[in-house]
Protein backbone atom coordinates (compact mmCIF):
# COMPACT_ATOMS: atom_id res chain seq x y z
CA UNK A 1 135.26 -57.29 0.18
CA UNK A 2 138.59 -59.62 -0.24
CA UNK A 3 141.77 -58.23 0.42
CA UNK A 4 144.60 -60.34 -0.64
CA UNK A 5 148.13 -59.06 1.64
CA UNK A 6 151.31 -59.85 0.16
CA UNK A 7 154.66 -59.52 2.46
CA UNK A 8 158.34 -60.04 0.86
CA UNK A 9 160.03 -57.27 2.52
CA UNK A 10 161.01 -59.11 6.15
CA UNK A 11 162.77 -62.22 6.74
CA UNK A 12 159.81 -64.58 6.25
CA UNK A 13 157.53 -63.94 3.36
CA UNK A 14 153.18 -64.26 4.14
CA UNK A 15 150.36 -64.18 1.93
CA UNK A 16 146.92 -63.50 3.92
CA UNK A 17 143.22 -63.21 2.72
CA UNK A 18 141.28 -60.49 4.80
CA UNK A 19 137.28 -60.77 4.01
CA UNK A 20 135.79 -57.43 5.17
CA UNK A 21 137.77 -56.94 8.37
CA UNK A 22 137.94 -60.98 9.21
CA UNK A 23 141.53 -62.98 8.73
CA UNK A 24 140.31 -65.71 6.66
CA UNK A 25 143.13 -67.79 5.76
CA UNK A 26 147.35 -66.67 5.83
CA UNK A 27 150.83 -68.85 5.26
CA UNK A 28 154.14 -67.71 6.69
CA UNK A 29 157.25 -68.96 5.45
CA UNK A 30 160.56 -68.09 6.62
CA UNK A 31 163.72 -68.14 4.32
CA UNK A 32 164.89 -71.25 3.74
CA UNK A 33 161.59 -72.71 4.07
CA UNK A 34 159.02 -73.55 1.21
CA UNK A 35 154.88 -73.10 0.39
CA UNK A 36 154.28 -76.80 0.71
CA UNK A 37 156.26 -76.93 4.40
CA UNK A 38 159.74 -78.57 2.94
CA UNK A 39 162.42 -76.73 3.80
CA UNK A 40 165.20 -75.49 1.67
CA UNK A 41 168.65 -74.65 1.42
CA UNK A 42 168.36 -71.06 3.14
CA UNK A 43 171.26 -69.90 0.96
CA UNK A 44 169.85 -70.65 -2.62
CA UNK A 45 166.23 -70.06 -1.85
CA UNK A 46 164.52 -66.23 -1.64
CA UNK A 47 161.20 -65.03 -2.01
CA UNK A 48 160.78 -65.71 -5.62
CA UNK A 49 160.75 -69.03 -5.43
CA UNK A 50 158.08 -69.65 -2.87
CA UNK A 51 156.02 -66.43 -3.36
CA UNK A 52 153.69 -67.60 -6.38
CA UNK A 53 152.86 -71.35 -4.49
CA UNK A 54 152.21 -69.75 -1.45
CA UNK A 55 149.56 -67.17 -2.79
CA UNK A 56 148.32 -70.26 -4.58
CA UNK A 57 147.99 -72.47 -0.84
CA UNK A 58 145.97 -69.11 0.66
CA UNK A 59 143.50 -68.88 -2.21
CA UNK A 60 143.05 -72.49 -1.64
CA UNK A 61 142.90 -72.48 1.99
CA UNK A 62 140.12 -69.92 1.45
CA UNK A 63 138.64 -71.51 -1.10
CA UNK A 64 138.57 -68.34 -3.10
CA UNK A 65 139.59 -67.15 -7.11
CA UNK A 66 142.03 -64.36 -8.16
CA UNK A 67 138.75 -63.28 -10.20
CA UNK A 68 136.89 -63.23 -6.53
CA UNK A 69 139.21 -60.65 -5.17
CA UNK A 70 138.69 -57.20 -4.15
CA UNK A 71 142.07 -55.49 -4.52
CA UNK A 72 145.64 -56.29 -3.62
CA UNK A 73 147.77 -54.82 -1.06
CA UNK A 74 151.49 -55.14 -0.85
CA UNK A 75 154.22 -54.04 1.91
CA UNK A 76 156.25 -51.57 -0.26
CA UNK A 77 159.07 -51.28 2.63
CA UNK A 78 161.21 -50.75 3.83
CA UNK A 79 163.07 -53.80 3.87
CA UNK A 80 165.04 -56.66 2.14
CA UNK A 81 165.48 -54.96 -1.70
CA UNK A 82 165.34 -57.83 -3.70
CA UNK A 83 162.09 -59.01 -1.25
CA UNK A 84 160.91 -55.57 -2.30
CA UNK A 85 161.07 -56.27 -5.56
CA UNK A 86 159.76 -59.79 -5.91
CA UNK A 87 156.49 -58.77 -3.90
CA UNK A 88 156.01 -55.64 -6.43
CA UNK A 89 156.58 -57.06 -9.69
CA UNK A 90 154.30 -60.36 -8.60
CA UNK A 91 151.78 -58.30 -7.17
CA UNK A 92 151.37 -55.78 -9.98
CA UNK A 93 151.51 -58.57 -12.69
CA UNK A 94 148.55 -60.49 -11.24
CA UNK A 95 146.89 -57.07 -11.23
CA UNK A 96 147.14 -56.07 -14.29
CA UNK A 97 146.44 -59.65 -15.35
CA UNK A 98 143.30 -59.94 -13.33
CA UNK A 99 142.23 -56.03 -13.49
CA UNK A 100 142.45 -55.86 -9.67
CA UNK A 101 143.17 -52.78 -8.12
CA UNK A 102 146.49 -52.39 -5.67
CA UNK A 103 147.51 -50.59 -2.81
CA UNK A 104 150.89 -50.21 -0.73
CA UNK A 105 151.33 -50.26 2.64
CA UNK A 106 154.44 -49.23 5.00
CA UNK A 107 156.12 -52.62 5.86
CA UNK A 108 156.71 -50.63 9.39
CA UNK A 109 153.33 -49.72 9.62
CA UNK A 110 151.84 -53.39 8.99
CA UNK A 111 154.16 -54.86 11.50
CA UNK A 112 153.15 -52.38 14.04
CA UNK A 113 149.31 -52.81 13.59
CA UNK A 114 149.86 -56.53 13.85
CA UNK A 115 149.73 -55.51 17.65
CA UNK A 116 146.39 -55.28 19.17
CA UNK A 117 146.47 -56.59 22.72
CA UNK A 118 149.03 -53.21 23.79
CA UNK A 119 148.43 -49.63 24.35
CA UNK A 120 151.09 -47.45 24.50
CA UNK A 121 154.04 -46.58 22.59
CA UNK A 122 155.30 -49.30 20.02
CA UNK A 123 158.34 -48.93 17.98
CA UNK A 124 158.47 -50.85 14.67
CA UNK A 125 162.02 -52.43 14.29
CA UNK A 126 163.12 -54.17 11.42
CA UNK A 127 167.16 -55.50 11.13
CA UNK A 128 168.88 -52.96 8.19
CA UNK A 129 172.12 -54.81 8.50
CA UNK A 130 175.28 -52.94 8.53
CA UNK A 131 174.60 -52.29 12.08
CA UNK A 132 171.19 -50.78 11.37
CA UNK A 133 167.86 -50.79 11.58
CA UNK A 134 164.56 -49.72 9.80
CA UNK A 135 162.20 -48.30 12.69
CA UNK A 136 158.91 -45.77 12.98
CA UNK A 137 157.57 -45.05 16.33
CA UNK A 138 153.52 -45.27 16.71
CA UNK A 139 151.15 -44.79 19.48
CA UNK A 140 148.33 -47.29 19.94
CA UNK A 141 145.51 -46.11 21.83
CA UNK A 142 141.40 -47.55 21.87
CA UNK A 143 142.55 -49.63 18.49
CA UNK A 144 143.95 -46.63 17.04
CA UNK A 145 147.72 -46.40 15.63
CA UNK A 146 148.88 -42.81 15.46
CA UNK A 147 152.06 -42.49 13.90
CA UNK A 148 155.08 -40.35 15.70
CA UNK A 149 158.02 -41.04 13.05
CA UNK A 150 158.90 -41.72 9.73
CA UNK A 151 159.80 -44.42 8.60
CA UNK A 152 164.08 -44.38 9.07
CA UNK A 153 167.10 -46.00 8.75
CA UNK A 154 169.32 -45.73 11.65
CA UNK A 155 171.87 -46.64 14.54
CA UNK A 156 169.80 -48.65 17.11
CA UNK A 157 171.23 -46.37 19.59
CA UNK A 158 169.38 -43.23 18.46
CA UNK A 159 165.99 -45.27 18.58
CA UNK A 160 167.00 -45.69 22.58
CA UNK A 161 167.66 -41.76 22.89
CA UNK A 162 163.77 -41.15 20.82
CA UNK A 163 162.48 -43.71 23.47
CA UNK A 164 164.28 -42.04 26.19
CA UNK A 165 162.90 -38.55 25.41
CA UNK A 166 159.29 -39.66 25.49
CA UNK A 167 160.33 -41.06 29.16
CA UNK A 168 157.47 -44.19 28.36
CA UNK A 169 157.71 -47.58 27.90
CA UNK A 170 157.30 -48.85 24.77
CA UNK A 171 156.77 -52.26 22.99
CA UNK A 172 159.32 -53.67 20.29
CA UNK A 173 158.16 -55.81 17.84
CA UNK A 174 159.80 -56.90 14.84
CA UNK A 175 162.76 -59.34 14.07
CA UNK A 176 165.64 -56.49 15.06
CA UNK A 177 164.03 -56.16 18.47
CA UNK A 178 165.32 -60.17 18.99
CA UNK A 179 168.68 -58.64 17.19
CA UNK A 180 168.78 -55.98 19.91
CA UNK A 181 167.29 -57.23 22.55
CA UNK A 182 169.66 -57.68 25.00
CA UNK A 183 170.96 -53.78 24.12
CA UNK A 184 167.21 -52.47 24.03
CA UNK A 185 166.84 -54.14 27.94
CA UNK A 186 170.13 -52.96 28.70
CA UNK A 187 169.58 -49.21 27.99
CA UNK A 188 165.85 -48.86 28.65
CA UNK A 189 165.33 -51.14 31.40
CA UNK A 190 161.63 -51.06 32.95
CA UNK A 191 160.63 -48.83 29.70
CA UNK A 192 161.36 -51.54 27.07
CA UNK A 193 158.55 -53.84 26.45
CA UNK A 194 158.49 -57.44 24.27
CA UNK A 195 156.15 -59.79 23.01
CA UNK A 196 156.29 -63.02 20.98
CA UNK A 197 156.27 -62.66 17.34
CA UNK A 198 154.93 -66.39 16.59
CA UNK A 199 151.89 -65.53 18.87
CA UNK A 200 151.00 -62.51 16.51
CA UNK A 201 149.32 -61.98 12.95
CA UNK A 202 151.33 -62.22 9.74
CA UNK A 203 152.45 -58.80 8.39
CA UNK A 204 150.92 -60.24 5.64
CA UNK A 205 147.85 -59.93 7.39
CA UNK A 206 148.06 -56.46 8.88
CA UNK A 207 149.00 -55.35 5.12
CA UNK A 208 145.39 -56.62 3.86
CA UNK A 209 143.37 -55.49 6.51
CA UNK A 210 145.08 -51.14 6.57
CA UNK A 211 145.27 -52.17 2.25
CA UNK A 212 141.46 -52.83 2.72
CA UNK A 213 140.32 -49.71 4.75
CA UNK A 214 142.93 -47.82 2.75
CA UNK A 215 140.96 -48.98 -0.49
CA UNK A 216 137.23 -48.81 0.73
CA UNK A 217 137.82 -45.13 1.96
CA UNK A 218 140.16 -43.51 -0.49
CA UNK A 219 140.39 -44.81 -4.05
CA UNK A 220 142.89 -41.81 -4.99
CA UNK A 221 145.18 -44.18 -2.63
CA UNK A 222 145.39 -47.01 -5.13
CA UNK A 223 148.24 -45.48 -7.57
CA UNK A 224 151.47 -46.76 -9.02
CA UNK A 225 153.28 -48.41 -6.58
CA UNK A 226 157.29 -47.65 -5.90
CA UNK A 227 159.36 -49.18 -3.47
CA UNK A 228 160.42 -47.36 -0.26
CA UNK A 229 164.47 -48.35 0.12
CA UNK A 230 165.05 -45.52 2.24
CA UNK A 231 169.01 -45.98 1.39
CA UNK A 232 171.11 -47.11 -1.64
CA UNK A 233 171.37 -50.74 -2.82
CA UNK A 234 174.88 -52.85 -1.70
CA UNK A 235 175.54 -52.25 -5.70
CA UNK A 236 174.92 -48.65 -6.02
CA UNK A 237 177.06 -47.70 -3.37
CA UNK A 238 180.19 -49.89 -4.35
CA UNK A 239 178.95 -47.86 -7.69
CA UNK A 240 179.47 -44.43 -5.84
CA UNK A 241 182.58 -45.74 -4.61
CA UNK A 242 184.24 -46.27 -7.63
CA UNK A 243 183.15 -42.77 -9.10
């Protein structure tokens, strides 16, 4: 079974091929950079321009067909909108083109499973802007991730109360916890935990390998896909404003 992951909701977009269980090939890119390795003005470049080479370079790398493919999986958020919706629409056109069944995946929930060396608490933080910050709070134990959250959008400051109630420590990982680190070390002290990101997985990758148990074990999971915003678009609310 091949499992292409497609990630466009954080910072730096990754395309990974999972081949029953096994990473087989994945490309990261951050913004500004491009699917051949050139890098690009960070303020005119997004997602959509690199997306399509880079899953291109992967099925390369892997030296596999879009025909060869199992099913897709995509992070569905939260996370950057527009990122949201450049990974959906390019995902569920090469679907339908192709006939390939897709599945979504939490973006929180991929970047927490891209931890597998850590047991414990682990709290999925992703920068929001505006101050905040997407987050979910999971429990890894035996290479098992139990959920304890929902997926939110919220001050940083009530994540450090949640971690503070379950009187733990607890591992950070995503690109708010280098944001907030100095705040998260400040506040929680001996219960706040990091680890590199460059040393870890894509979220690309974690996305194919939960998309691949999520589509060998329940096919009732592969439905149309929506993306999770969890608040209103910069546009809407100057929209609401005006009204």
């Amino acid at each position: 079974m091949r499992t292409l992951g497609v990630d466009t909701a954080t910072s730096s977009a990754s395309v990974a091929i999972i081949e029953d269980g096994l990473l087989v090939a994945e490309k990261i890119v951050p913004r500004g950079g491009s699917a051949n390795g050139s890098t690009l003005n960070p303020f005119r470049s997004n997602h959509a321009e690199i997306l399509l080479p880079l899953i291109a370079s992967v099925l390369q790398t892997a030296s596999v067909s879009l025909s060869e493919l199992s099913v897709f999986a995509v992070s569905i958020g939260p996370g950057s909108f527009t990122g949201l919706r450049i990974g959906l629409s390019t995902v569920k056109g090469l679907a339908y083109g192709w006939d390939i069944p897709v599945v979504g995946v939490s973006t929180l929930l991929a970047n927490a499973a891209r931890v597998t060396d850590y047991d414990g608490f682990i709290c999925s933080l992703l920068d929001a802007r505006k101050k905040e910050v997407y987050a979910a709070l999971f429990r890894r134990s035996g290479g098992s991730l139990e959920r304890l959250s929902e997926d939110s959008v919220l001050d940083i400051r009530k994540i450090i109360d949640l971690v503070h109630k379950h009187d733990a420590r607890c591992l950070f990982i995503g690109d708010a916890a280098g944001v907030y680190e100095k705040l998260l070390t400040e506040s929680l002290r001996d219960k706040v935990c990091f680890r590199g990101e460059n040393t870890r997985p894509s979220v690309a990758a974690a996305v194919a390998r939960l998309g691949e148990g999520c589509a060998s074990s329940d096919r009732q999971a592969l439905l149309p896909l929506a993306p999770i915003y969890l608040r209103s678009s910069e546009a809407e609310s100057k929209r609401k404003m005006r009204c």
